[in-house]
Every structure is written in C-alpha cells, then in structure tokens.
N, C-alpha and C. Protein backbone atom coordinates (compact mmCIF):
# COMPACT_ATOMS: atom_id res chain seq x y z
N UNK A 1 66.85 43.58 111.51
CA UNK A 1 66.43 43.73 112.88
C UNK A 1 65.72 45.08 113.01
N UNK A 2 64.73 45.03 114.09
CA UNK A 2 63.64 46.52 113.63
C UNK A 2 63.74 46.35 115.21
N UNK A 3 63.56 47.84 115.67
CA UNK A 3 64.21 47.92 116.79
C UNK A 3 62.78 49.32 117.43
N UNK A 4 61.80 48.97 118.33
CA UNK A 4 60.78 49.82 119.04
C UNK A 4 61.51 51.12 119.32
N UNK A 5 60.94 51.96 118.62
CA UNK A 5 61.47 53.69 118.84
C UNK A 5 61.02 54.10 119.87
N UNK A 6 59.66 52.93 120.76
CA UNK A 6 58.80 54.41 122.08
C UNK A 6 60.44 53.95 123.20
N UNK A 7 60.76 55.13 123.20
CA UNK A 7 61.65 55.33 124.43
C UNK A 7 61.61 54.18 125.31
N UNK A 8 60.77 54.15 126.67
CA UNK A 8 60.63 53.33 127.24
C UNK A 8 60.81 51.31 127.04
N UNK A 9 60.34 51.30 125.49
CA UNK A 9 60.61 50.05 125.02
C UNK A 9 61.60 49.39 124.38
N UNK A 10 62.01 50.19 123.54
CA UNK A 10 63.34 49.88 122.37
C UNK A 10 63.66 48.46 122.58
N UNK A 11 62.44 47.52 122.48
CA UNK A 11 62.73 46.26 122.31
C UNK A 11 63.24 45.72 120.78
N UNK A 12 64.06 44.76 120.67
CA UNK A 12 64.63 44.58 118.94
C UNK A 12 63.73 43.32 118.55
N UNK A 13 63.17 43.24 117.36
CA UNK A 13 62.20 42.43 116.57
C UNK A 13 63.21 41.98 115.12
N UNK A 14 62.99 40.22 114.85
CA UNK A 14 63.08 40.21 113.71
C UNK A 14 62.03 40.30 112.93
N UNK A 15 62.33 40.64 111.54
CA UNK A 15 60.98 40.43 110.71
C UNK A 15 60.01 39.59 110.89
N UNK A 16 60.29 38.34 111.34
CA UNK A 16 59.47 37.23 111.14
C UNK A 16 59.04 37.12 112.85
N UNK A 17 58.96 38.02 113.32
CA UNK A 17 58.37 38.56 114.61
C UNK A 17 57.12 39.69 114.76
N UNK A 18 57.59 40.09 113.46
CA UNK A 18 56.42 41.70 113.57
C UNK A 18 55.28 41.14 111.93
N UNK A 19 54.24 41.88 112.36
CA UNK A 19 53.13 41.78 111.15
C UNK A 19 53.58 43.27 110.56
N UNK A 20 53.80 43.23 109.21
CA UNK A 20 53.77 45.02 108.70
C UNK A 20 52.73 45.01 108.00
N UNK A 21 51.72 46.37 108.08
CA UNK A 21 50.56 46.53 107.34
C UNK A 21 50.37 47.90 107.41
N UNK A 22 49.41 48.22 106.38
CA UNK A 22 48.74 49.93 106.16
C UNK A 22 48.42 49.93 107.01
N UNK A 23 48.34 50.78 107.74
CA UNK A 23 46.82 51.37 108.87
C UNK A 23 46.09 52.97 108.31
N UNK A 24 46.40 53.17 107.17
CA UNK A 24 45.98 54.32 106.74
C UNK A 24 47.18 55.58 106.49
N UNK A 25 48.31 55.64 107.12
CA UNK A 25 49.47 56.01 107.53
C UNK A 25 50.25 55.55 106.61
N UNK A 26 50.59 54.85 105.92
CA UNK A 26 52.01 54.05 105.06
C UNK A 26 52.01 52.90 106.38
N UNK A 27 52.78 52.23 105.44
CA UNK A 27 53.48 50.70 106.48
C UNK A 27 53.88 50.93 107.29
N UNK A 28 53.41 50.11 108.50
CA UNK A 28 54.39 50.15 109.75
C UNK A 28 53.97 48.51 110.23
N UNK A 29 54.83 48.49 111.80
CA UNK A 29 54.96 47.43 112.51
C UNK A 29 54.19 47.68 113.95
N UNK A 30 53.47 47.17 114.37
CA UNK A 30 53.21 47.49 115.74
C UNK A 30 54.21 46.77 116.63
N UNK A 31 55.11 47.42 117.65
CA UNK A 31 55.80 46.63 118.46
C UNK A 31 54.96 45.61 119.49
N UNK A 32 55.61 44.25 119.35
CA UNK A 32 54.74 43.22 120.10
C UNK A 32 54.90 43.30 121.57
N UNK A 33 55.86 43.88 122.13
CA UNK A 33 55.44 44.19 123.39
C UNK A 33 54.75 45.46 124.11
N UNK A 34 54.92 46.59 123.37
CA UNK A 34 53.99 47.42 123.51
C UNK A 34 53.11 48.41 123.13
N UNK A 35 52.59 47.57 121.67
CA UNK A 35 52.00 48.18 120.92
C UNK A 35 52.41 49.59 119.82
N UNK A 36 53.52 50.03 120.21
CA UNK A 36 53.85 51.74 119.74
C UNK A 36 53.95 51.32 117.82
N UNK A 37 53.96 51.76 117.33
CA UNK A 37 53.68 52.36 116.16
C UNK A 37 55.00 52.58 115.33
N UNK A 38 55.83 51.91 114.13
CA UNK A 38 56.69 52.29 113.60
C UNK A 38 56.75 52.01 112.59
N UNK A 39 57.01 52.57 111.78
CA UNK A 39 57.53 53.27 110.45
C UNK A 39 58.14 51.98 109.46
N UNK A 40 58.07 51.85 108.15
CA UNK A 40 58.86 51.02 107.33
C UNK A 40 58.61 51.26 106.37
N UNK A 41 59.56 51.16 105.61
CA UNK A 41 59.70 51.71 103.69
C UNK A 41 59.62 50.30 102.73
N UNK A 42 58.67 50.20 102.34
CA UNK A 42 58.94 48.46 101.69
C UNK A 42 59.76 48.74 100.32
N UNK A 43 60.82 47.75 99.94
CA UNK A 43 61.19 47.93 98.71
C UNK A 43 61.22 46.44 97.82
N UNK A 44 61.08 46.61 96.56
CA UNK A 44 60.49 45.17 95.85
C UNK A 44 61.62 45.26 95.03
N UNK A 45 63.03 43.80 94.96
CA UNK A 45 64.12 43.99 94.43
C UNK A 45 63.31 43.50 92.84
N UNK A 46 64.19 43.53 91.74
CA UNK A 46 64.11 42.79 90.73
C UNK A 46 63.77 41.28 90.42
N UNK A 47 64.18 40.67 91.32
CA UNK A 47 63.83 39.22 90.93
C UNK A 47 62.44 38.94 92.39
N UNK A 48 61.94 40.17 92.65
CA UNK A 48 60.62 39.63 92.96
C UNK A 48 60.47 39.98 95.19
N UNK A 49 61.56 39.84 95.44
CA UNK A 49 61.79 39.17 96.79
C UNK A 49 61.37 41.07 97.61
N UNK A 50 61.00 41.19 98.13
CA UNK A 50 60.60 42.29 99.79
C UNK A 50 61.16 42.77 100.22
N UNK A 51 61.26 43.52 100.57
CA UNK A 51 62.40 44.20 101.77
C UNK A 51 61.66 45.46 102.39
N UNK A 52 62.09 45.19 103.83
CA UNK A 52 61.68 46.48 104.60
C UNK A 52 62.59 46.81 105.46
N UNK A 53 62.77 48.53 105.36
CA UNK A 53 63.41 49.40 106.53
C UNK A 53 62.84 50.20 107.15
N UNK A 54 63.40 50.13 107.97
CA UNK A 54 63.04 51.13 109.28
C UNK A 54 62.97 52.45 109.08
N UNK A 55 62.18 53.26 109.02
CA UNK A 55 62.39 54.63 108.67
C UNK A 55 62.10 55.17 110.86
N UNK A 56 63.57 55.75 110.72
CA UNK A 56 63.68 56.79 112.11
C UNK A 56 63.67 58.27 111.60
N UNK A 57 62.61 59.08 113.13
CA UNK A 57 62.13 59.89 112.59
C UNK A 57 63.24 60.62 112.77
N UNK A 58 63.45 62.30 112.32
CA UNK A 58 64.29 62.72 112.49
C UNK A 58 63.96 63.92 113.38
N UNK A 59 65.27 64.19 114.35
CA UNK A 59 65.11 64.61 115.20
C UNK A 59 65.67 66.35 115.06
C-alpha cells in the first residue's frame, strides 16, 4: 500500500492503482488524485519478480 505524502492528500494507493516511472529524478508514483510526486526504491528478488517501496523523506 503506497500512501500520498502531500499533506493535504495522504490518499492510500495499491500498486496496481499507481503507474511508477523515471521522470529524470529516480522512480516515483504520481498520486492519482492529486498529482504530488513520490518516491520508490524498486527491488528485483532472485527468481525474477519486482518490488517497490516507498521511500519517506526524512524529517
């Protein structure tokens, strides 16, 4: 579950809700309700399969 960091939104997304792509930046997700911008670390297990986390920034 990936969860919108802009304050105002903190709407929760499953994966198969969000597009993740470069934008020049490393991977992120654009939140589908209001566009903001977040962060994800892709990791590629051994037998092939994806994974992405959420990277929160630190405060």
């Amino acid at each position: 579950m990936f969860t919108c960091l802009n304050q105002p939104c903190g709407a929760q997304w499953k994966l198969e809700e969000v597009v993740i792509k470069n934008e020049g930046q490393g991977e992120l997700f654009r939140c589908p309700l209001c566009g903001a911008r977040n962060r994800v670390i892709r990791s590629e297990k051994a037998n092939g399969k994806v994974t992405y986390k959420q990277v929160r920034p630190k405060l």
